[in-house]
C-alpha atoms as a PDB file:
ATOM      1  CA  UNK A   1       0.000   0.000   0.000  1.00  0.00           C
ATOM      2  CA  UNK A   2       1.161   3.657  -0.856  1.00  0.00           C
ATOM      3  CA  UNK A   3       0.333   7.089  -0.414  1.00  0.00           C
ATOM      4  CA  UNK A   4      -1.037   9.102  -3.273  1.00  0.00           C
ATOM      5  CA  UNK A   5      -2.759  12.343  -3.855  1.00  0.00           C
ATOM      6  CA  UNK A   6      -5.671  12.027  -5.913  1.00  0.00           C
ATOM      7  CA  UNK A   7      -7.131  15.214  -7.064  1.00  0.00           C
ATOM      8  CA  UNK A   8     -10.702  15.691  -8.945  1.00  0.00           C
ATOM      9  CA  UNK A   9      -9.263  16.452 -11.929  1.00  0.00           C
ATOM     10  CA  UNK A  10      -6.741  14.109 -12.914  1.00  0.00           C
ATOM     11  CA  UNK A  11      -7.478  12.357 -16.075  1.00  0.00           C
ATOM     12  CA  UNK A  12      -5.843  13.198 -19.001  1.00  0.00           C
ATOM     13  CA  UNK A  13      -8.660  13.969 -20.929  1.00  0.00           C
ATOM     14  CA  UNK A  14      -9.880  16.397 -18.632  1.00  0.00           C
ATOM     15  CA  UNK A  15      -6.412  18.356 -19.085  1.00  0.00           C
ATOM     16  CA  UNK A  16      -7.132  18.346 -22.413  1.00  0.00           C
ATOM     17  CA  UNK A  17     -10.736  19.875 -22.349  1.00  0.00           C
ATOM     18  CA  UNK A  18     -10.196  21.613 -19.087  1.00  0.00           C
ATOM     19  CA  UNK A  19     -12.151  24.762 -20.188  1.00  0.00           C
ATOM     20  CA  UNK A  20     -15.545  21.685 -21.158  1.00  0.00           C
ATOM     21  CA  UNK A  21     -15.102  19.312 -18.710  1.00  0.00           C
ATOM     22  CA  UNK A  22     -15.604  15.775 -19.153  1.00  0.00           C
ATOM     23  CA  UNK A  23     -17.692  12.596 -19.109  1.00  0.00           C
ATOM     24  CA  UNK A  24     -16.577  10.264 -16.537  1.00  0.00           C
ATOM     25  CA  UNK A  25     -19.352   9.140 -14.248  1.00  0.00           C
ATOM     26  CA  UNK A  26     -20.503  11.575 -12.215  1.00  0.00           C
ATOM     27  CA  UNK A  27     -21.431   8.982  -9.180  1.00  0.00           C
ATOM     28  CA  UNK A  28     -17.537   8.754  -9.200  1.00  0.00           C
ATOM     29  CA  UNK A  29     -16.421  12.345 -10.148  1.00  0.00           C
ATOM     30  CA  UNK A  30     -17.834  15.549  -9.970  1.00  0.00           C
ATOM     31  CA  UNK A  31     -16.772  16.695 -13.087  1.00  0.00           C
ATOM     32  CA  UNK A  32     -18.850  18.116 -15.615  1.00  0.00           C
ATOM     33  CA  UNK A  33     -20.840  16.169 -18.217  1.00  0.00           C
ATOM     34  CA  UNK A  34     -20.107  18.021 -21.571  1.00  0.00           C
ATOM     35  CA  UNK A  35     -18.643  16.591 -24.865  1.00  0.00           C
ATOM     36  CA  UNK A  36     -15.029  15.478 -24.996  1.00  0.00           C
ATOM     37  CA  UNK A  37     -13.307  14.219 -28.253  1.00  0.00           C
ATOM     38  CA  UNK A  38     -12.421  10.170 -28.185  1.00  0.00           C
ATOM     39  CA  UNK A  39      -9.193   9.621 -28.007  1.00  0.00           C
ATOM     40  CA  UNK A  40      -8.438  11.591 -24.549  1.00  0.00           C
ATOM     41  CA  UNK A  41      -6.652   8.747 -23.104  1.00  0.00           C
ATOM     42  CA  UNK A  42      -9.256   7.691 -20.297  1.00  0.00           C
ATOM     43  CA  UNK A  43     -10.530   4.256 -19.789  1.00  0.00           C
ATOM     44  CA  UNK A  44     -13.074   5.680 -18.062  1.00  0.00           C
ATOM     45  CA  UNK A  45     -16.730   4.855 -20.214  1.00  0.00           C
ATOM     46  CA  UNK A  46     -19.193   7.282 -20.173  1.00  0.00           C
ATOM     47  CA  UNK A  47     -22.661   7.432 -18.571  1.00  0.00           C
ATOM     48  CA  UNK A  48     -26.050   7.165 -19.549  1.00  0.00           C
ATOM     49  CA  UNK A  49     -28.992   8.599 -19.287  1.00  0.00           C
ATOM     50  CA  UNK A  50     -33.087   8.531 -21.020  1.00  0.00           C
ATOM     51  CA  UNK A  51     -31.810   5.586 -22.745  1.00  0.00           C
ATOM     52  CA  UNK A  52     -28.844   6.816 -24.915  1.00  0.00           C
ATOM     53  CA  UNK A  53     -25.804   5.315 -24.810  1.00  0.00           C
ATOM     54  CA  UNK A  54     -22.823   7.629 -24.654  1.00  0.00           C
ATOM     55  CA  UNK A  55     -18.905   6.585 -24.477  1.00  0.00           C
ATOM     56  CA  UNK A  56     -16.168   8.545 -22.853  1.00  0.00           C
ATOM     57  CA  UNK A  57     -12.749   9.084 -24.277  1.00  0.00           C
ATOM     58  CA  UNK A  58     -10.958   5.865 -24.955  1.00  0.00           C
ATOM     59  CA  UNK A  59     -14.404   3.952 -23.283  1.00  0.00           C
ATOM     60  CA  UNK A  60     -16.822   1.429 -23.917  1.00  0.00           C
ATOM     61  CA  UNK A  61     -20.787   2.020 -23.608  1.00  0.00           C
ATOM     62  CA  UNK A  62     -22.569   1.951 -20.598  1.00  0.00           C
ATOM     63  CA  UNK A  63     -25.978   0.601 -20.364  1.00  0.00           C
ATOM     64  CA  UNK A  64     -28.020   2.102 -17.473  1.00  0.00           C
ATOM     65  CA  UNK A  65     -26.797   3.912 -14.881  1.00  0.00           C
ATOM     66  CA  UNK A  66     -29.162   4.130 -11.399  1.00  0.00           C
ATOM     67  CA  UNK A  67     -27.938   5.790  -8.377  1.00  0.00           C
ATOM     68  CA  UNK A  68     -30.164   6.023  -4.970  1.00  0.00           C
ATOM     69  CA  UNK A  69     -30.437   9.545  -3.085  1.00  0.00           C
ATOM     70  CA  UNK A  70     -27.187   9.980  -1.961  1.00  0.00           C
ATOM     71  CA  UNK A  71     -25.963   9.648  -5.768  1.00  0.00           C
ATOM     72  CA  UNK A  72     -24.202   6.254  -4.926  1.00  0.00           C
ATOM     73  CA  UNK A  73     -24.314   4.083  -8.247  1.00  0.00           C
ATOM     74  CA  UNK A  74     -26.561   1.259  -7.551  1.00  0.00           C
ATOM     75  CA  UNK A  75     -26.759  -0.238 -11.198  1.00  0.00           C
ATOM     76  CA  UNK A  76     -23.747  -0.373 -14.047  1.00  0.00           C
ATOM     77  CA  UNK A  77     -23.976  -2.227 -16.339  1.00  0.00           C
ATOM     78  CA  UNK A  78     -22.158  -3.023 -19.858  1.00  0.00           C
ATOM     79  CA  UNK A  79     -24.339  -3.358 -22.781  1.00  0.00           C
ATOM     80  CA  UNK A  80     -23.710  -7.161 -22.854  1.00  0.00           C
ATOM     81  CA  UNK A  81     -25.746  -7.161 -19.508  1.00  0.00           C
ATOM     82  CA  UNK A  82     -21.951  -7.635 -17.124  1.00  0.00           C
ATOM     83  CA  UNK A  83     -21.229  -5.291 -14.279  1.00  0.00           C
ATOM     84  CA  UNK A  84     -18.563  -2.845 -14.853  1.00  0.00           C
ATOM     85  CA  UNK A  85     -15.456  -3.052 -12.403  1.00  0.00           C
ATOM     86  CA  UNK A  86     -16.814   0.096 -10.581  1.00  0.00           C
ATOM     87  CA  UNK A  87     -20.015  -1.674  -9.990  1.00  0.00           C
ATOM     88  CA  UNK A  88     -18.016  -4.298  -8.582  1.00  0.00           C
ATOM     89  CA  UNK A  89     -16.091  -2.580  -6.581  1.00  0.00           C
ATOM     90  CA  UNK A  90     -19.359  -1.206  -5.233  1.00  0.00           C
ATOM     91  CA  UNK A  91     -20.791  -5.011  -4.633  1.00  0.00           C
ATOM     92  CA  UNK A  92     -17.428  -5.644  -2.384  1.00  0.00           C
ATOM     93  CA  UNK A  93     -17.509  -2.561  -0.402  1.00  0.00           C
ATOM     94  CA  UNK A  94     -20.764  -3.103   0.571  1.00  0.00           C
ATOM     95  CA  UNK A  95     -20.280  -6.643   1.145  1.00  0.00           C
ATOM     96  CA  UNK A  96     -17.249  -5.522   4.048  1.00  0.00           C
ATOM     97  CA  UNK A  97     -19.969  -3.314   5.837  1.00  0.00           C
ATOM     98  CA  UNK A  98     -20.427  -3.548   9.754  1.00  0.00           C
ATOM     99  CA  UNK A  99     -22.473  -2.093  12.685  1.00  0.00           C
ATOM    100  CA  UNK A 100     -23.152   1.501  11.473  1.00  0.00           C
ATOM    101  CA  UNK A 101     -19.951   1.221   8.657  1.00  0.00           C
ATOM    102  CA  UNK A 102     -20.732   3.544   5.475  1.00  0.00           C
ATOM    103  CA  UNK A 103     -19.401   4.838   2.849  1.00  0.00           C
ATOM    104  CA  UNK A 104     -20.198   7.879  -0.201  1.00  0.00           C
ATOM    105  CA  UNK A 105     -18.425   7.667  -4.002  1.00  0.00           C
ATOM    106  CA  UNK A 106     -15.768  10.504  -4.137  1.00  0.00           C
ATOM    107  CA  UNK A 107     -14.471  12.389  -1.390  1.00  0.00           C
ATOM    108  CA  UNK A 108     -13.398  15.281   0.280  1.00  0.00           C
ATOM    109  CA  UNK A 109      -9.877  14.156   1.466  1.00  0.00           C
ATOM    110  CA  UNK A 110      -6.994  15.543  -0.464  1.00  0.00           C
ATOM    111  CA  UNK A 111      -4.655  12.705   0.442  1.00  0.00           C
ATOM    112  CA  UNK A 112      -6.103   9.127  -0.533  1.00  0.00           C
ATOM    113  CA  UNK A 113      -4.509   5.854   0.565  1.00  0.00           C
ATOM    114  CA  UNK A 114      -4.146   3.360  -2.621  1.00  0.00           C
ATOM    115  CA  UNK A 115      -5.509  -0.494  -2.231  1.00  0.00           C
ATOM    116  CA  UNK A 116      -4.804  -3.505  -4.531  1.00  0.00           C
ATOM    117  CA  UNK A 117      -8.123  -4.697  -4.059  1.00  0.00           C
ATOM    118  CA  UNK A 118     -11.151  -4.752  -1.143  1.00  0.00           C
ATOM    119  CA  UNK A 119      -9.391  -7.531   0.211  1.00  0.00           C
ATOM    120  CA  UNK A 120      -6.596  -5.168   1.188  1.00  0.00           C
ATOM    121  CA  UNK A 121      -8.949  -2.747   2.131  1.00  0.00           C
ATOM    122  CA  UNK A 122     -10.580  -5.032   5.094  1.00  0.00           C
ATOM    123  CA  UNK A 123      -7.588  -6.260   6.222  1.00  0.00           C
ATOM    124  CA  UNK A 124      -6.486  -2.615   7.008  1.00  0.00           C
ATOM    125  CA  UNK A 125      -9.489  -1.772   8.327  1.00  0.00           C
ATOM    126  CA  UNK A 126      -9.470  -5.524  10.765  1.00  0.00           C
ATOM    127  CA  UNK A 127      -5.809  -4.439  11.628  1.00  0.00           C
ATOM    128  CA  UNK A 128      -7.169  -1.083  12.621  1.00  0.00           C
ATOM    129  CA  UNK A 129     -10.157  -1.632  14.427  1.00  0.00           C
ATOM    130  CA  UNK A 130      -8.550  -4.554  17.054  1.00  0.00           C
ATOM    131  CA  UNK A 131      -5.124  -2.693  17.746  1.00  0.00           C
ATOM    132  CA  UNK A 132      -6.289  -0.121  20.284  1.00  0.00           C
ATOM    133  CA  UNK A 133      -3.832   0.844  23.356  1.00  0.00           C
ATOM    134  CA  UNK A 134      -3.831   3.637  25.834  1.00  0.00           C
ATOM    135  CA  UNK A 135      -0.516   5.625  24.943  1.00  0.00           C
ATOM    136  CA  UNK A 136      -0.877   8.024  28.414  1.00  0.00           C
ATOM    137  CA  UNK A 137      -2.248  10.252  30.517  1.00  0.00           C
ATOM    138  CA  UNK A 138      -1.508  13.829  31.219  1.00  0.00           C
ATOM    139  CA  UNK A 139      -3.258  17.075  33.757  1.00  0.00           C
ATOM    140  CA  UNK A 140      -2.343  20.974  33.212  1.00  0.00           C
ATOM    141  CA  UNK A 141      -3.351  23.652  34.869  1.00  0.00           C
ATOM    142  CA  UNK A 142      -4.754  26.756  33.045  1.00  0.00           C
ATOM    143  CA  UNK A 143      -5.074  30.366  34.199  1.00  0.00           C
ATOM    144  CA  UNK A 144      -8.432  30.342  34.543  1.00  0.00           C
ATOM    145  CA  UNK A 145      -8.747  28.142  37.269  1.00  0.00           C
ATOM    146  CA  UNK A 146      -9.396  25.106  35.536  1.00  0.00           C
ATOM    147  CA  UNK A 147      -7.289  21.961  34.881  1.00  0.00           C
ATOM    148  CA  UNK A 148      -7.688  19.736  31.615  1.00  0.00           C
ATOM    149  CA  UNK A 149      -7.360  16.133  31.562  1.00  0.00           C
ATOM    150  CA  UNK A 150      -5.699  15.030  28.117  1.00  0.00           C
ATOM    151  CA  UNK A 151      -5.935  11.317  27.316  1.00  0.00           C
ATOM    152  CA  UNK A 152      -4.012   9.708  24.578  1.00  0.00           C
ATOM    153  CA  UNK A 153      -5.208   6.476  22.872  1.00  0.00           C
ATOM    154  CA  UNK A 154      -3.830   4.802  19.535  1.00  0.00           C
ATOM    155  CA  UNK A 155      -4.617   2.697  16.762  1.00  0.00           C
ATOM    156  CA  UNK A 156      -1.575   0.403  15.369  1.00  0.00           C
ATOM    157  CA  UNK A 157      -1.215  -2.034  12.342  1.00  0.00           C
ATOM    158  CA  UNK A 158       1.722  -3.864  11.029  1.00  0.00           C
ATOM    159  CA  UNK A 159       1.267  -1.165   7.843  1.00  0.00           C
ATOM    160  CA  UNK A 160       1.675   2.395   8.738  1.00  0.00           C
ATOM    161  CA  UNK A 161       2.580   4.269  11.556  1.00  0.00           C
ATOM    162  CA  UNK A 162       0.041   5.068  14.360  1.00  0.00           C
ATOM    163  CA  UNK A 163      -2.855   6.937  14.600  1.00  0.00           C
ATOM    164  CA  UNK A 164      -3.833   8.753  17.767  1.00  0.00           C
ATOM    165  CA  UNK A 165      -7.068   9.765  19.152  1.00  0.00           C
ATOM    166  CA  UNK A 166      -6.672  12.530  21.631  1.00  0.00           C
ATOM    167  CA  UNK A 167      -9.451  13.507  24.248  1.00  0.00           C
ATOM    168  CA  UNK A 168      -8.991  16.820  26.377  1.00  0.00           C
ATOM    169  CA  UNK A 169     -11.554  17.597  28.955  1.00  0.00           C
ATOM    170  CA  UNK A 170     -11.446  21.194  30.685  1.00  0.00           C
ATOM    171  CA  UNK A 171     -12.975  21.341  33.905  1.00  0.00           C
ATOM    172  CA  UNK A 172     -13.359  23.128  37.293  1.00  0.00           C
ATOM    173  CA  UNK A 173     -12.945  20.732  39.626  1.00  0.00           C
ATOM    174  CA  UNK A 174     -14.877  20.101  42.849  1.00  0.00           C
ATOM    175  CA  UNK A 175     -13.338  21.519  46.296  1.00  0.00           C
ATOM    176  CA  UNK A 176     -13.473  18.866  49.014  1.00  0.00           C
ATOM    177  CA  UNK A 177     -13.504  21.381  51.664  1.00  0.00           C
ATOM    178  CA  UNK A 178     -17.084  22.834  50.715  1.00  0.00           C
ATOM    179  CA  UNK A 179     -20.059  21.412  51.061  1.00  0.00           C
ATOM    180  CA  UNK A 180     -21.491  22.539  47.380  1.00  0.00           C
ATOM    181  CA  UNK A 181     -20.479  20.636  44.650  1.00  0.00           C
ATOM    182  CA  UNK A 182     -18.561  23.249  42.286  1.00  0.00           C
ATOM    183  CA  UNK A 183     -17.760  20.850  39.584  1.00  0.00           C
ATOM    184  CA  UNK A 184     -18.730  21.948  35.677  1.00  0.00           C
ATOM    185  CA  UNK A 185     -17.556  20.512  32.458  1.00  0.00           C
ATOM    186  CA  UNK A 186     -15.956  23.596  30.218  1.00  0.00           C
ATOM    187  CA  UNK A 187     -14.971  21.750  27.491  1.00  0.00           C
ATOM    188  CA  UNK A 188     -14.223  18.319  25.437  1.00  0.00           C
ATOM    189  CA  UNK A 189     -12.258  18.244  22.508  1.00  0.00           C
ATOM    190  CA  UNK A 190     -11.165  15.045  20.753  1.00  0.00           C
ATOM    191  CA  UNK A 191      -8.870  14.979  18.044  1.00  0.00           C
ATOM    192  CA  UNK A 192      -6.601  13.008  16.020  1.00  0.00           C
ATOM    193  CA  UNK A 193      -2.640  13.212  15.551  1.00  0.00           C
ATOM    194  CA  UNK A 194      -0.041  10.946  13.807  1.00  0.00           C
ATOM    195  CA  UNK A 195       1.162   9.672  10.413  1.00  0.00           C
ATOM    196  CA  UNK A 196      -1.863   8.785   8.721  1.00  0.00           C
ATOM    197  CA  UNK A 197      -3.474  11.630   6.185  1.00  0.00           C
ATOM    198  CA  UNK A 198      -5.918   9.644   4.757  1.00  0.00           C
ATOM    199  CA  UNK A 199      -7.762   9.465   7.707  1.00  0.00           C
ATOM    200  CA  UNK A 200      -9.986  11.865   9.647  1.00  0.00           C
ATOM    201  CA  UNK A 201     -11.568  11.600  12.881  1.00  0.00           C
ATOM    202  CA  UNK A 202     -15.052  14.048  13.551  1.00  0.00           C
ATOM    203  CA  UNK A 203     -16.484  14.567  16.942  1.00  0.00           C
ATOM    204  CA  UNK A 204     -19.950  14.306  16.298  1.00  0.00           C
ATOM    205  CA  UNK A 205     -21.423  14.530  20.080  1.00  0.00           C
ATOM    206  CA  UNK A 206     -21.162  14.035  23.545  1.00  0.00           C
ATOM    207  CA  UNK A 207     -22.488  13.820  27.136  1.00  0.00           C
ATOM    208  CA  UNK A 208     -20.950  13.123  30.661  1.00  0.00           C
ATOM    209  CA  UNK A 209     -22.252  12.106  33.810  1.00  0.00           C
ATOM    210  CA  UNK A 210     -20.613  11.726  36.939  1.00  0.00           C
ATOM    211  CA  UNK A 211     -21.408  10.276  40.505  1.00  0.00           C
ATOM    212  CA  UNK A 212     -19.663  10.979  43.796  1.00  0.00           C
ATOM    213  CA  UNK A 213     -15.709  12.054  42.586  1.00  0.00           C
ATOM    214  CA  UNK A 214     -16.302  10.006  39.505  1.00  0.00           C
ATOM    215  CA  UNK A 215     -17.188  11.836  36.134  1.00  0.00           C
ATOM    216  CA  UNK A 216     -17.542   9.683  32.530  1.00  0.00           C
ATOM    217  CA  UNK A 217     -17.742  11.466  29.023  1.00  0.00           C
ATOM    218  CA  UNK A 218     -19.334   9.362  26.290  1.00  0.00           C
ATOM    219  CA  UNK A 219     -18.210  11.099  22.835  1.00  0.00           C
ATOM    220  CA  UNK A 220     -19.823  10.212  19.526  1.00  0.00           C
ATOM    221  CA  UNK A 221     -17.482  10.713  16.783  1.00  0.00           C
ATOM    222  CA  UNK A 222     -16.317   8.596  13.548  1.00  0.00           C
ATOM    223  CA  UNK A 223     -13.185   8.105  11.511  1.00  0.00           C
ATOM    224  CA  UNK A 224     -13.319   8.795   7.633  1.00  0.00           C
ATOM    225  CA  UNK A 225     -10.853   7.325   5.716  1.00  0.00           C
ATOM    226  CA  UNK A 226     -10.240   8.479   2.147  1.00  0.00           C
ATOM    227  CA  UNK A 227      -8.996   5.238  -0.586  1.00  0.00           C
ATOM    228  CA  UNK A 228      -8.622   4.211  -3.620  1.00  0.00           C
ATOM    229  CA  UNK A 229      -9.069   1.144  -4.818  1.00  0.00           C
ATOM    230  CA  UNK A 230      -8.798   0.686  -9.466  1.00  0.00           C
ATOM    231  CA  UNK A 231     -11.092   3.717 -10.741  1.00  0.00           C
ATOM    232  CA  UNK A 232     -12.858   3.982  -7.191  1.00  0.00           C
ATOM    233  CA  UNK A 233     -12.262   6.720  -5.003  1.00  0.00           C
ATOM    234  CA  UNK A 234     -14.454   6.819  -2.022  1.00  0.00           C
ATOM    235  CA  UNK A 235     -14.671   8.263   1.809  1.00  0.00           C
ATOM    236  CA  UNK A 236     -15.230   5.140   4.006  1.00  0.00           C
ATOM    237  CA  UNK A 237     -16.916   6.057   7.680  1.00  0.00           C
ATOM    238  CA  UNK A 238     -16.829   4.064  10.929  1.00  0.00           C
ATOM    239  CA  UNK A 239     -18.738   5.214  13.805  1.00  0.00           C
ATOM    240  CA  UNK A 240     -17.196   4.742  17.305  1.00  0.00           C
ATOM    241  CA  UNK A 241     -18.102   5.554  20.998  1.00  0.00           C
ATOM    242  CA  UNK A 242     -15.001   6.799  22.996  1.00  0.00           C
ATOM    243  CA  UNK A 243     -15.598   7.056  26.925  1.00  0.00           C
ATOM    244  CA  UNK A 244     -12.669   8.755  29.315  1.00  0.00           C
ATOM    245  CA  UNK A 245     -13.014   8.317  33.118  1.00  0.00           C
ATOM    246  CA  UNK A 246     -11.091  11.020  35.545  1.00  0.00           C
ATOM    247  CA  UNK A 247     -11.615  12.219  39.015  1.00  0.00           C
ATOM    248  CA  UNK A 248     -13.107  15.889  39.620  1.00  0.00           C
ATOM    249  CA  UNK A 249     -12.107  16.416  42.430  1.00  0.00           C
ATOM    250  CA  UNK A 250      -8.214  15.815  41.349  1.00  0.00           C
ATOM    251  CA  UNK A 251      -8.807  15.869  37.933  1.00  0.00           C
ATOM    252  CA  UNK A 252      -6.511  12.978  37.238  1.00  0.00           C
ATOM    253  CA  UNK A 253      -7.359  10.445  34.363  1.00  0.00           C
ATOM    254  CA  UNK A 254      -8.396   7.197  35.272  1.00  0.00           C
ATOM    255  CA  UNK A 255      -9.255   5.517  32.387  1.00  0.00           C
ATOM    256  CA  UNK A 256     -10.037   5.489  28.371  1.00  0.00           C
ATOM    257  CA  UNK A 257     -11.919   3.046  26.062  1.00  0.00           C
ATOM    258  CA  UNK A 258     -13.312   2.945  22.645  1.00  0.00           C
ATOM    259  CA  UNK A 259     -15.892   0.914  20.978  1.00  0.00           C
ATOM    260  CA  UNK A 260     -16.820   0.365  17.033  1.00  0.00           C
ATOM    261  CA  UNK A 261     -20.358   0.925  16.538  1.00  0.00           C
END
């Protein structure tokens, strides 16, 4: 597996028509549809639609080409009736789907990690998903008053470097010597650091509770990874629940754990 940047307009015969556009498949680029000679140097085919047949530079026909709301192709055919290799492609991604796993045709992600096949693909994402350690712990104290907690997890494969997933929750701590309890959350902000630019991580939520000295904040977030696998370029998103456990009365970390949805 290798690193490579994969722009949105890198085919040679949109370089040539750059002022028209092209007609690659727009449920894998977002390019325009207009006219391009044959000959471009794609072996991309064109798309199809009302019937018509059409043929990209340097491409065979396509029959016809369905997507579902979210434009993901979910017919392509060949006019002999055989799915094309991006429809296959499709078949197997979907086929490697678990818990709340998903996954949209392009993406946003200017750095895209390059796979031989699905296969690959899994066993990244297997390697990844099971290789989960705590790397440490850490408390500062901030002018304000407050302290905040910083907890450092990280993902490891036997492929590329590690990936860490950072959690830092500001907080005024309880006094022991009162009898109010003065504790408030300020802030959580998770994050991700390390070697890997193909992948993002997105806090999507979260919520804490505590009891007693002992305060738990459940943060909804998921990792989008950008790949490419043949003519398929795609963002693929895993949802995961991340929980950190720290005193507030001390404000010391106690614990960290993730889970895949």
């Amino acid at each position: 597996m290798e690193l490579v940047l994969v722009g949105t307009e890198d085919c040679h015969c949109h370089t040539t028509h750059a002022a028209d556009g092209c007609t690659h498949p727009e449920e894998i680029y977002e390019w325009q549809s207009v006219p391009c000679n044959s000959g471009g140097g794609s072996s991309s085919s064109g798309t199809s639609s009302g019937g018509t047949n059409n043929t990209g530079a340097g491409g065979g026909s396509i029959g016809g080409s369905n997507t579902n709301e979210n434009g993901v192709a979910t017919s392509l055919t060949n006019t002999d009736g055989s799915l094309t290799e991006t429809q296959n492609l499709i078949n197997q991604i979907n086929g490697i789907l678990t818990g709340n796993d998903s996954f949209k045709i392009n993406t946003n992600l200017n750095t895209l990690a390059q796979f031989n096949s699905v296969s690959d693909f899994s066993s990244f994402l297997n390697n990844f998903n099971n290789t989960f350690s705590i790397s440490g712990y850490e408390l500062t104290n901030n002018q304000n008053g407050t302290k905040t907690t910083k907890f450092k997890g990280q993902f490891t494969n036997s492929m590329i470097l590690p990936v860490y997933l950072n959690v830092h929750v500001t907080s005024k701590l309880d006094d022991p010597n009162t009898n109010q309890n003065e504790f408030s959350l300020e802030s959580v902000n998770s994050f991700k650091t390390g070697s890997m630019p193909f992948t993002n991580w997105v806090q999507d939520s979260y919520f804490y509770n505590y009891s007693g000295s002992y305060t738990t904040v459940t943060i909804n977030g998921h990792f989008d990874f950008g790949i490419s696998i043949g003519n398929l370029h795609l963002t693929y998103t895993e949802s995961w629940i991340v929980k950190v456990f720290f005193n507030n009365i001390t404000g010391n970390a106690i614990n960290m754990t993730v889970t895949k949805e």
